[in-house]
Protein backbone atom coordinates (compact mmCIF):
# COMPACT_ATOMS: atom_id res chain seq x y z
CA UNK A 1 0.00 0.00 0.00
CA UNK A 2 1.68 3.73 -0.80
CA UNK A 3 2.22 6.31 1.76
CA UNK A 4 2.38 9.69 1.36
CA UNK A 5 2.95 13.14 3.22
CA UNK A 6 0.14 15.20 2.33
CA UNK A 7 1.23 18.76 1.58
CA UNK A 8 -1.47 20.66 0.87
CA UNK A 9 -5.67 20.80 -0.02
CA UNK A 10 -6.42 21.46 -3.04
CA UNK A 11 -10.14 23.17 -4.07
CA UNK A 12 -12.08 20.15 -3.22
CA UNK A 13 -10.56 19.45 0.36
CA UNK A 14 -8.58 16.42 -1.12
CA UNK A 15 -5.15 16.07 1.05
CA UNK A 16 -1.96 16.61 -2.16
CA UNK A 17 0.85 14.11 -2.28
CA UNK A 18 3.36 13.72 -4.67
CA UNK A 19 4.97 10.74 -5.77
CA UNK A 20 7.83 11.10 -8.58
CA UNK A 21 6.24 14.27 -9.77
CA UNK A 22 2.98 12.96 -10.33
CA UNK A 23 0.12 14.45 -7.77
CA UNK A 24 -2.04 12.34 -5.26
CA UNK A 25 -5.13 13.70 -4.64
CA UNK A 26 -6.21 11.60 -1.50
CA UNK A 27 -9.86 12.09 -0.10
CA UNK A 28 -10.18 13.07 3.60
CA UNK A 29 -6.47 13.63 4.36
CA UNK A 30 -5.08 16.42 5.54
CA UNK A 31 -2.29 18.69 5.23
CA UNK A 32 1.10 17.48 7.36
CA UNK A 33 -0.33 14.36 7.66
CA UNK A 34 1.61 10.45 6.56
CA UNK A 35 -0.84 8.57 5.12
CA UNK A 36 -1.62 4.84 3.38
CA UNK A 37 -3.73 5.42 0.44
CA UNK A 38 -5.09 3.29 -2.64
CA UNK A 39 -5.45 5.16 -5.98
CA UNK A 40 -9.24 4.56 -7.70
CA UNK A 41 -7.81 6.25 -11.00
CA UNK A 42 -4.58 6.60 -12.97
CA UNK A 43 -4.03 9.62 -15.19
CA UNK A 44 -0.60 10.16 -16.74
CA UNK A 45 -0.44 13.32 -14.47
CA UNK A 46 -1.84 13.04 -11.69
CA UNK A 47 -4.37 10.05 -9.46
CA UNK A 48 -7.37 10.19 -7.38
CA UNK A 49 -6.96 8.29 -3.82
CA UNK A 50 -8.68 7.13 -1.09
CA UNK A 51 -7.65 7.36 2.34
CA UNK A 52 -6.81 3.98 3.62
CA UNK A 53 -5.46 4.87 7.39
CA UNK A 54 -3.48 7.59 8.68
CA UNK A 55 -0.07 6.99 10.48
CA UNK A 56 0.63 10.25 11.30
CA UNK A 57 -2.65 12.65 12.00
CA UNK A 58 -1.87 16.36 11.52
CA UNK A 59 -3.12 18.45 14.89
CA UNK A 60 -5.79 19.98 12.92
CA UNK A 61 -7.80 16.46 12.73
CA UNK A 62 -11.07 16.15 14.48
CA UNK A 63 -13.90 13.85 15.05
CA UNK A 64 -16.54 14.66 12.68
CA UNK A 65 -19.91 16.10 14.56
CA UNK A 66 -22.16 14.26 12.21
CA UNK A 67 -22.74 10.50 12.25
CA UNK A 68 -23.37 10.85 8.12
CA UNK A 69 -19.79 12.47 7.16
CA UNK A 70 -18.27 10.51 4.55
CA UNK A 71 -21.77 9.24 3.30
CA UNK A 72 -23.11 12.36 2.81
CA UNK A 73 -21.76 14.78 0.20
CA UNK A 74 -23.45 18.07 2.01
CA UNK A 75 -19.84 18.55 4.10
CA UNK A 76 -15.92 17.75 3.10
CA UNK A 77 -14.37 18.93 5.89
CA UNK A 78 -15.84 18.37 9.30
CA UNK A 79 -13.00 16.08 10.03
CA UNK A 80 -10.52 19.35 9.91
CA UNK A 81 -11.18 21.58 13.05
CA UNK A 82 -12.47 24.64 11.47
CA UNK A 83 -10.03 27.47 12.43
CA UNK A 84 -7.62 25.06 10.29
CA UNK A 85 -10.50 25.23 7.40
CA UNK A 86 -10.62 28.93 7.13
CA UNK A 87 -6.46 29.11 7.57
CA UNK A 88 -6.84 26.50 4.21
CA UNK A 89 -9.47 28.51 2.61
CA UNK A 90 -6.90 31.45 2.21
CA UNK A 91 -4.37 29.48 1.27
CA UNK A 92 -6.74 28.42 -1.68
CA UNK A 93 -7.38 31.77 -2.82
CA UNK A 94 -3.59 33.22 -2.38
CA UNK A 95 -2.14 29.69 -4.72
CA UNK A 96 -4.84 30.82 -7.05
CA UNK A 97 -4.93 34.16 -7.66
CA UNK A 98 -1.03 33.10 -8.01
CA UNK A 99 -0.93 30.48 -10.19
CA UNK A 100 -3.65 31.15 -12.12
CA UNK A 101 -3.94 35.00 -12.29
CA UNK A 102 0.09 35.29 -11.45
CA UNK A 103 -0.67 38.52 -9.31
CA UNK A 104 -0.40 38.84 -5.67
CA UNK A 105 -2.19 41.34 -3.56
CA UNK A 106 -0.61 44.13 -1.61
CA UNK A 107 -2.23 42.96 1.90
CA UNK A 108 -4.13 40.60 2.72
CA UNK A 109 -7.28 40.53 4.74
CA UNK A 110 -8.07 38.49 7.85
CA UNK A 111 -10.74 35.74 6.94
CA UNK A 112 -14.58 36.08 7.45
CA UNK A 113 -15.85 33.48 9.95
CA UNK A 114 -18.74 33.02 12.14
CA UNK A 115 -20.00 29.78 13.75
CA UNK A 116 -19.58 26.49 12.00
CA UNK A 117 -22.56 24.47 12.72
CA UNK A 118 -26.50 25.29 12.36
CA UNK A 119 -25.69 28.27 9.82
CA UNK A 120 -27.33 26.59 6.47
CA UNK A 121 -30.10 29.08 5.85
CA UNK A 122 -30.69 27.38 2.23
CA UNK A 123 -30.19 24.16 1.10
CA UNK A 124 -31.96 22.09 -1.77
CA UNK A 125 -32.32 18.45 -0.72
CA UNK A 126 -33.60 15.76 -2.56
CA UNK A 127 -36.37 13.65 -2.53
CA UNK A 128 -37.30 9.72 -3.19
CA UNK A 129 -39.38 6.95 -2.31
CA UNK A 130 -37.13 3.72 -1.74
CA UNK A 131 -39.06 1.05 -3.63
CA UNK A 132 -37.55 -1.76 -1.49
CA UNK A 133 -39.07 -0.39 2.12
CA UNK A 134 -41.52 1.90 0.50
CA UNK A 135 -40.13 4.47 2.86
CA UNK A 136 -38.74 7.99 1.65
CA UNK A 137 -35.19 9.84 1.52
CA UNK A 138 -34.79 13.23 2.36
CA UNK A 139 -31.40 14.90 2.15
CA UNK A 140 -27.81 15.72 0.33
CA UNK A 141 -26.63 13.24 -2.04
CA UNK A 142 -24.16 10.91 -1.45
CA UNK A 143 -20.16 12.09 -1.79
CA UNK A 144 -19.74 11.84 -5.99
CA UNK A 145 -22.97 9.71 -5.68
CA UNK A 146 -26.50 10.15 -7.56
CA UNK A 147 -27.41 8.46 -4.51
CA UNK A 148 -29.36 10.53 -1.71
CA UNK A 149 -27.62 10.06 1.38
CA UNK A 150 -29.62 8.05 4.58
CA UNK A 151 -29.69 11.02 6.80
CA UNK A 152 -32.00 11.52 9.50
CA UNK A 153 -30.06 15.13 11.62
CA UNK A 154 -28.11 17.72 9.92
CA UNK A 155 -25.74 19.81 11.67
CA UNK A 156 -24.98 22.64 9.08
CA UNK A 157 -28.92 23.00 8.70
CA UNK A 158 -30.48 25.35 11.79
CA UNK A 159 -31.77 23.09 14.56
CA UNK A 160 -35.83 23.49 13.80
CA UNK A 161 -34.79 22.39 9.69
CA UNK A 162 -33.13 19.32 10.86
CA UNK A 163 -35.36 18.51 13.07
CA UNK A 164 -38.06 18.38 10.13
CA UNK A 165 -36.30 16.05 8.11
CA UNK A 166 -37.84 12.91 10.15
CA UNK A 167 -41.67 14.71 10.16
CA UNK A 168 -40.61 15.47 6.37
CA UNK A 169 -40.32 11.51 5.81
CA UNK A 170 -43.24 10.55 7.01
CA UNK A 171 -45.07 13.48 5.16
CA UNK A 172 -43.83 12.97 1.92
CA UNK A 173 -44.57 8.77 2.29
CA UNK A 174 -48.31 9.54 2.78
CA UNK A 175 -49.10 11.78 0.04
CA UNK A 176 -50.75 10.42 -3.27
CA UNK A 177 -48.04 11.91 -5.24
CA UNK A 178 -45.12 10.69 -3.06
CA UNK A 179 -42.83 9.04 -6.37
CA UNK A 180 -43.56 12.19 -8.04
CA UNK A 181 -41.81 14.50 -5.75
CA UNK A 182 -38.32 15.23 -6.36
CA UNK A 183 -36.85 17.78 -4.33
CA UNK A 184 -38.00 20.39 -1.20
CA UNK A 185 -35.82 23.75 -1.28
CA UNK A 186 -35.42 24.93 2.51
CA UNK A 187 -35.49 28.53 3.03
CA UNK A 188 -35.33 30.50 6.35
CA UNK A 189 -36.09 34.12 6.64
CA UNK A 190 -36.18 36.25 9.28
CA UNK A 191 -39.77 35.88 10.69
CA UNK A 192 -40.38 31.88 9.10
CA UNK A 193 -39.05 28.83 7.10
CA UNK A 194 -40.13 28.36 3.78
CA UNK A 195 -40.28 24.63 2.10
CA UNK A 196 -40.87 24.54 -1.34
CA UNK A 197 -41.64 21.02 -3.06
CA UNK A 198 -41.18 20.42 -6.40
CA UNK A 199 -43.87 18.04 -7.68
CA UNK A 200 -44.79 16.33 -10.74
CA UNK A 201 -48.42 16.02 -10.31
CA UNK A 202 -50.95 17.63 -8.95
CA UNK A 203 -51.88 17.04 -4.95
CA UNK A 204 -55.35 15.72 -4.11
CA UNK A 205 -57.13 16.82 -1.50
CA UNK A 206 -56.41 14.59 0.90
CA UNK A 207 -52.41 15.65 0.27
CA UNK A 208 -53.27 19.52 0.23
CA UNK A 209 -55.11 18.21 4.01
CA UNK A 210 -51.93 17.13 4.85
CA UNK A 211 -49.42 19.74 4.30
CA UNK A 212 -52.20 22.16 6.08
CA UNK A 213 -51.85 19.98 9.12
CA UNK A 214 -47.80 19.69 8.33
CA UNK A 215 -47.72 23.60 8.23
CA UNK A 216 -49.59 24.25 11.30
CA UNK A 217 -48.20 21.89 13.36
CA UNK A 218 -44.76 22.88 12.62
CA UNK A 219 -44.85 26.51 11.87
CA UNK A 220 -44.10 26.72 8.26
CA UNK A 221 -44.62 27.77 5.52
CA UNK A 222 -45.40 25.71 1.95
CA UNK A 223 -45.17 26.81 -1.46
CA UNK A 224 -44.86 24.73 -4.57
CA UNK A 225 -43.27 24.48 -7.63
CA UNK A 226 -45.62 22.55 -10.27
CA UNK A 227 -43.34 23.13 -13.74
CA UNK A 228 -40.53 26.25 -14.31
CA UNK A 229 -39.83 28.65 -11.77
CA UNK A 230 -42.20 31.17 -12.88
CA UNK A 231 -45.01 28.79 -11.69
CA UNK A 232 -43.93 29.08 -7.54
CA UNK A 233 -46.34 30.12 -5.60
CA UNK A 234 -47.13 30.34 -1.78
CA UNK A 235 -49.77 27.33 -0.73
CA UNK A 236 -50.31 27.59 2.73
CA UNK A 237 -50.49 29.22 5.15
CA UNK A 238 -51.53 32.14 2.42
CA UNK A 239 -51.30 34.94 4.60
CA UNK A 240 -48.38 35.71 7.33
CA UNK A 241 -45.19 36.28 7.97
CA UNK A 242 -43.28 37.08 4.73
CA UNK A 243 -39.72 35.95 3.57
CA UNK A 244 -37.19 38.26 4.83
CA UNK A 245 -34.01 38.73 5.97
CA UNK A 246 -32.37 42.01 7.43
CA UNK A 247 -29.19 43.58 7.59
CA UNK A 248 -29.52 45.17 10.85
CA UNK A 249 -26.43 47.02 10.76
CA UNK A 250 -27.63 49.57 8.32
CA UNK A 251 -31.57 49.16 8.88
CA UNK A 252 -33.14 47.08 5.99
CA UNK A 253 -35.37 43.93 5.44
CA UNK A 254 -35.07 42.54 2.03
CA UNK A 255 -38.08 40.23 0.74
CA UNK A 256 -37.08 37.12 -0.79
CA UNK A 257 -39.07 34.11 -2.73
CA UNK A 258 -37.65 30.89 -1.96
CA UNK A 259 -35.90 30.13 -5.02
CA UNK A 260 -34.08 33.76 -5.43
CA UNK A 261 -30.64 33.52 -4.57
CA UNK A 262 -29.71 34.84 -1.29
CA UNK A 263 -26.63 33.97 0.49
CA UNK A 264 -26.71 30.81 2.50
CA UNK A 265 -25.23 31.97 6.05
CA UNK A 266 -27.11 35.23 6.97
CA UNK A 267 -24.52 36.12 10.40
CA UNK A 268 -21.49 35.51 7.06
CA UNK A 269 -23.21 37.64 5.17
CA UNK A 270 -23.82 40.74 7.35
CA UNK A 271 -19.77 40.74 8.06
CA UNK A 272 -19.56 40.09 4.40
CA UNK A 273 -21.65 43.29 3.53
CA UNK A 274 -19.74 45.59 6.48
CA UNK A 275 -16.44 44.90 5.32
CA UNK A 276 -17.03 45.39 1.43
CA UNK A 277 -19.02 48.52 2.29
CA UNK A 278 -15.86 49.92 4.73
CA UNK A 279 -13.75 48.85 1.53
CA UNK A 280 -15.38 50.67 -1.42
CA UNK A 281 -16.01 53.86 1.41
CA UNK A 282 -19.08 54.98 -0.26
CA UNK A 283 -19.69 58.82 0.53
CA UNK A 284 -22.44 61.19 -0.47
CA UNK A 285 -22.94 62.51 -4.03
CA UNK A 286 -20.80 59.65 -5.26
CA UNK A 287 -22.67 57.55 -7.75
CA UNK A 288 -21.87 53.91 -7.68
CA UNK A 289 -22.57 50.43 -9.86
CA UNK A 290 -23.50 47.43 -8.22
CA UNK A 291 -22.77 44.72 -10.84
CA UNK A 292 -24.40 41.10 -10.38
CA UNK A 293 -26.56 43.53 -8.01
CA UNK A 294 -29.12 40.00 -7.35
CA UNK A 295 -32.04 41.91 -5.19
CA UNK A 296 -30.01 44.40 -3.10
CA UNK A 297 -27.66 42.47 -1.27
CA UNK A 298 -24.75 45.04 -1.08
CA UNK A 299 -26.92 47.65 -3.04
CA UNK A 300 -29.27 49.25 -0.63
CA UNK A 301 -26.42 49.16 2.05
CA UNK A 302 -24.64 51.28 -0.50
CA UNK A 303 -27.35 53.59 -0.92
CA UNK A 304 -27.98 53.95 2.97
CA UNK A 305 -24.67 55.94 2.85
CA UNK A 306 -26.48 58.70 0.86
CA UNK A 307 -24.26 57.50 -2.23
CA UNK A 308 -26.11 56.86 -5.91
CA UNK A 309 -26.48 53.64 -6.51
CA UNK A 310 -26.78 51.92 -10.18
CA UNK A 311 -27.61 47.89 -9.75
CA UNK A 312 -27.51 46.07 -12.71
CA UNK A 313 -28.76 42.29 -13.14
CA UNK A 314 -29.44 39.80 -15.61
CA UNK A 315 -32.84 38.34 -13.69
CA UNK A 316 -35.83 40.97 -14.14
CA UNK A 317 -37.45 39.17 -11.29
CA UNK A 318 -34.61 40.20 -8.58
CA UNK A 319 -34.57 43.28 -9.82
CA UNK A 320 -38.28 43.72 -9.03
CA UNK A 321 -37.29 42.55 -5.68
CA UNK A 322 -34.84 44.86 -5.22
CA UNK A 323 -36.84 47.40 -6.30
CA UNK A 324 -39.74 46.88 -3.66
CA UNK A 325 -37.10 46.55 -1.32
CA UNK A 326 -35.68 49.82 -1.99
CA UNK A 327 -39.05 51.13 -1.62
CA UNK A 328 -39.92 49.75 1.45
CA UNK A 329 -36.88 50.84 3.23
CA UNK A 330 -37.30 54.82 2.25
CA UNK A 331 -33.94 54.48 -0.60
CA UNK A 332 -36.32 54.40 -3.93
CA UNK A 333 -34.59 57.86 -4.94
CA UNK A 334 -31.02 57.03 -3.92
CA UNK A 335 -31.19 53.90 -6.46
CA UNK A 336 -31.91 53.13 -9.88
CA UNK A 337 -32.20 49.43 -11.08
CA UNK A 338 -31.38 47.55 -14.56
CA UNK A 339 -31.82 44.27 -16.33
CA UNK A 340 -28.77 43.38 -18.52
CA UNK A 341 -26.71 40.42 -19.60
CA UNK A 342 -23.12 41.53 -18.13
CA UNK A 343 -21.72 38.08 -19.44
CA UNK A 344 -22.40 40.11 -22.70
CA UNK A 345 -20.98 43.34 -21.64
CA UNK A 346 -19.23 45.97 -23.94
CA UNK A 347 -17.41 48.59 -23.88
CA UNK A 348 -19.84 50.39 -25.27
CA UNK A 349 -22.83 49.19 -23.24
CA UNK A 350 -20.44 49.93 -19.78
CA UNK A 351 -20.05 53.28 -20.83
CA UNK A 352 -24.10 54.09 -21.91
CA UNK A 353 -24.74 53.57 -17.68
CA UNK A 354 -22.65 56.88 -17.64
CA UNK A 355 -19.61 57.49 -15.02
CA UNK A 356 -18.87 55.72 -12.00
CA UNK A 357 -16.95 57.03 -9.01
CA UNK A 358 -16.67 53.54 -7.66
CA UNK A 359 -18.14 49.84 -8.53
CA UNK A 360 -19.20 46.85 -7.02
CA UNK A 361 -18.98 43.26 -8.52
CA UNK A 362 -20.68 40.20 -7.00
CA UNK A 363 -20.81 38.01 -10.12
CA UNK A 364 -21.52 34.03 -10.38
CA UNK A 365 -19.00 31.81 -10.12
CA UNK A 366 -18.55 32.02 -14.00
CA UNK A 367 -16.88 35.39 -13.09
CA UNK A 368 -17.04 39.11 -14.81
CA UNK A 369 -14.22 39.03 -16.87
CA UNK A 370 -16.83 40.25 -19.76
CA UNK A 371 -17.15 43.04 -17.29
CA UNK A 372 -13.82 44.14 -16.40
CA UNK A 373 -12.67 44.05 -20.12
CA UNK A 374 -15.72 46.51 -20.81
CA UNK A 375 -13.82 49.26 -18.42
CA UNK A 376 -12.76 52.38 -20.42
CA UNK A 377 -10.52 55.35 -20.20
CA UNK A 378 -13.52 56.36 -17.67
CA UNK A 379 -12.74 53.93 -15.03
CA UNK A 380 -13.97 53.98 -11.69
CA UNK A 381 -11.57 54.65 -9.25
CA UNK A 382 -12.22 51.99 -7.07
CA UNK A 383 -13.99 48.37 -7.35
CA UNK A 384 -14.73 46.02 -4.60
CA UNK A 385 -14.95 42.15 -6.31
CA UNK A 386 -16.96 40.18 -4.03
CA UNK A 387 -16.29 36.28 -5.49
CA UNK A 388 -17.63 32.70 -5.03
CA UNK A 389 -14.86 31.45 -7.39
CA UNK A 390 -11.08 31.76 -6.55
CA UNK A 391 -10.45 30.49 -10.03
CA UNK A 392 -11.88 33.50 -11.77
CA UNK A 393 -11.55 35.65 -9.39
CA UNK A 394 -7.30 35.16 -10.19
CA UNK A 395 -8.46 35.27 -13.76
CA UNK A 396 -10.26 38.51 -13.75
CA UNK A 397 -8.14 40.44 -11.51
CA UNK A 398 -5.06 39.33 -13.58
CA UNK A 399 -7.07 41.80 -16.25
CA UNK A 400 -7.68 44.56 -13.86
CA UNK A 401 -4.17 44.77 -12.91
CA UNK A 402 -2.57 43.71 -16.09
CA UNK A 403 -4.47 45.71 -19.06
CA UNK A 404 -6.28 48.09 -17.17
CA UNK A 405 -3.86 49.61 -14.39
CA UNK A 406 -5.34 48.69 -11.39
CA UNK A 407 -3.93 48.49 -8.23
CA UNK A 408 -4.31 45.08 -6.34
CA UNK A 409 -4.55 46.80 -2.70
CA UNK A 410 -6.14 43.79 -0.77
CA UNK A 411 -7.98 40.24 -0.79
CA UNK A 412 -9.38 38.04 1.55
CA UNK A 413 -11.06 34.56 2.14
CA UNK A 414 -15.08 34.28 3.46
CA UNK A 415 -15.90 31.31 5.28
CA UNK A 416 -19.30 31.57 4.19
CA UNK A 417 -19.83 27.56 3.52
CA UNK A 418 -17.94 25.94 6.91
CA UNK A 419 -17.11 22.29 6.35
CA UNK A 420 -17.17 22.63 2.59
CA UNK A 421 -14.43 23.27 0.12
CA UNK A 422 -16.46 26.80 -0.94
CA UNK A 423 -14.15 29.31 -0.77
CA UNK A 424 -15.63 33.02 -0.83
CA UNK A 425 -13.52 36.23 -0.70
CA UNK A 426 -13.78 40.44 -1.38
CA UNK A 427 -10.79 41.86 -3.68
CA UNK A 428 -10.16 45.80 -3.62
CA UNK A 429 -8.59 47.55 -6.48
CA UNK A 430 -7.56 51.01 -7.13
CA UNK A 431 -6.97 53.16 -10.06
CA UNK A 432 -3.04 54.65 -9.24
């Protein structure tokens, strides 16, 4: 059986050794650690591993909290204690904006943390009937598995969600439609906890009976998906507490519907939203973009400083969100909202929104290098890059520094995924 010294993780969690210059990537070890290990596949360059035992355990190795890690692919890391996890996470983003984007940045930041368990505010878990027992599985699929994972608690998911995930079973098994169900999206606001089921078929009446009783018994709240997204709607209760969740430090409530994207880990995201408004220092009278804007995330903050705001985003239904929002919270004349295609962006079309002072990016994990090419002569003279994707975050900033002049003044990991290999971040560069 090889050993090997693990060196490093790489964007998956997988512990790196090297063998004669080839890589090892070896599930579930971890860095400083001497391991046996037994390859599954054989590339020319490189080989995927499992762990077979560890001889020598690095001092970041921990029991895992949850009886299902290893089965379930919802966590890759709860065997690394997770001050070590964020301390990796940065290490991920420096080797990539490196290697990839060959750039480094002037400072870095300390990483964004908060608590690691309980902090899932979203998930989308999957759904089927097990022919054999006639029971039903709820949860994450198994690790590189089309398989759903046997869980009955989950410790990333808030308390009250994984404590529905038993009820949710036995729900699911008694309704008419039960092989026709495929998935339930979880999503908690502020004032309740949204489940949305995508189904096949219609419910009877005996089913719509039961996810009354389901909803008043457990205080939540039921909507349903029958075909595209366009067909969600709110089933029961009807009327009540709305979807929400607040930003406290700078006095808004943003409405949500439970399949808009919203970030996952609302105490990650209110640090999140401080620090990249004390990096882009938004003042009065400045007028600022908001790029990848979603419904307001970073957007309304922005305008609460008295600063212009311009948000711009490809979904027309977040931007009526965003909209209302900005409404609701007394900023409809500091912001003006947009529907475009920035994967598409020009020069051209950059430079019809008129000037910027300053500009926010929050793109997908596809990136914004569309974007950052589009900047003219009439740059802003700062941008804040808020990124889900070290990969092209390294790519795009390697243009903003590279062919447009920028200044790379300062990045910085978000742990806003503990236990996974996720790696968030915010980037700040200036115009010399």
């Amino acid at each position: 059986m090889p050993i090997g010294i693990i060196d490093s993780l790489d964007h998956e969690a997988r512990g790196v050794t090297r063998q004669e210059g080839k890589a090892i990537f070896v599930d579930g070890a971890l860095p400083g650690e001497t391991v046996e290990y037994a390859s599954f596949r054989r590339k020319s360059k490189f080989e995927l591993a499992h762990l077979v035992s560890v001889l020598k355990p690095s001092n970041a190795r921990v029991e895992p909290r949850c009886p299902h890690f290893g089965i379930c692919g919802g966590c890759a890391m709860q065997h690394m204690e997770p001050s070590a996890q964020v301390a990796a996470k940065q290490r991920v983003l420096e080797d990539s904006l490196w290697h990839i984007g060959r750039i480094r940045p002037e400072t870095m930041l300390p990483p964004i943390q908060g608590t690691p368990w309980g902090y899932r505010h979203r998930a989308r878990l999957a759904v089927r009937r097990v022919s054999k027992s006639g029971g039903m599985l709820i949860g994450f699929h198994e690790w590189r598995s089309s398989y759903i994972a046997d869980i009955r608690s989950c410790v990333i998911l808030p308390p009250h969600v994984s404590a529905l995930l038993m009820p949710m079973r036995e729900l699911f098994g008694a309704l008419s439609i039960a092989e026709r169900i495929r998935e339930v999206e979880v999503a908690v606001g502020e004032h309740c906890t949204a489940l949305l089921l995508r189904i096949l078929d219609p419910l009877s009446s005996a089913d719509e009976r039961l996810l009354r009783d389901f909803a008043d018994r457990h205080n939540i709240v039921f909507y349903l998906q029958p075909k595209g997204p366009d067909t969600v709607y709110r089933f029961c209760p009807q009327t009540g507490p709305r979807l929400s969740y607040t930003l406290p430090e700078f006095g808004l409530e943003l409405d949500f519907k439970p399949t808009d994207f919203t970030q996952v880990n609302h105490a990650v995201n209110r640090v999140m939203v401080r620090r990249a408004l004390r990096l882009l220092d938004p003042q009065p009278g400045e007028r600022i973009a908001d790029m990848f804007c979603g419904l307001g995330n970073f957007t309304l903050p922005i305008a609460r400083s008295g600063a212009m705001v311009v948000g711009v985003e490809g979904s027309a239904g977040l931007v009526r969100r965003g909209q209302q929002s900005a409404k609701a919270n007394g900023l409809a004349s500091y912001v003006e909202f947009g529907v475009a295609n920035l994967f598409e962006c020009t020069e051209e079309s950059l430079a019809a929104l008129g000037h910027f002072d300053k500009m926010l990016i929050d793109p997908p994990r596809e990136g914004a290098v569309e974007l950052v090419r589009a900047i003219g002569k009439d740059a802003p003279q700062r941008i804040v890059y808020v990124s889900c994707n070290p990969g092209t975050l390294a790519r795009d900033a390697a243009v903003l520094v590279v062919e447009k002049a920028y200044r790379f003044v300062t990045a910085g990991a978000v742990n806003m995924f503990p236990h996974t290999a996720h790696v968030e971040s915010i980037a700040v560069f200036e115009r010399p």
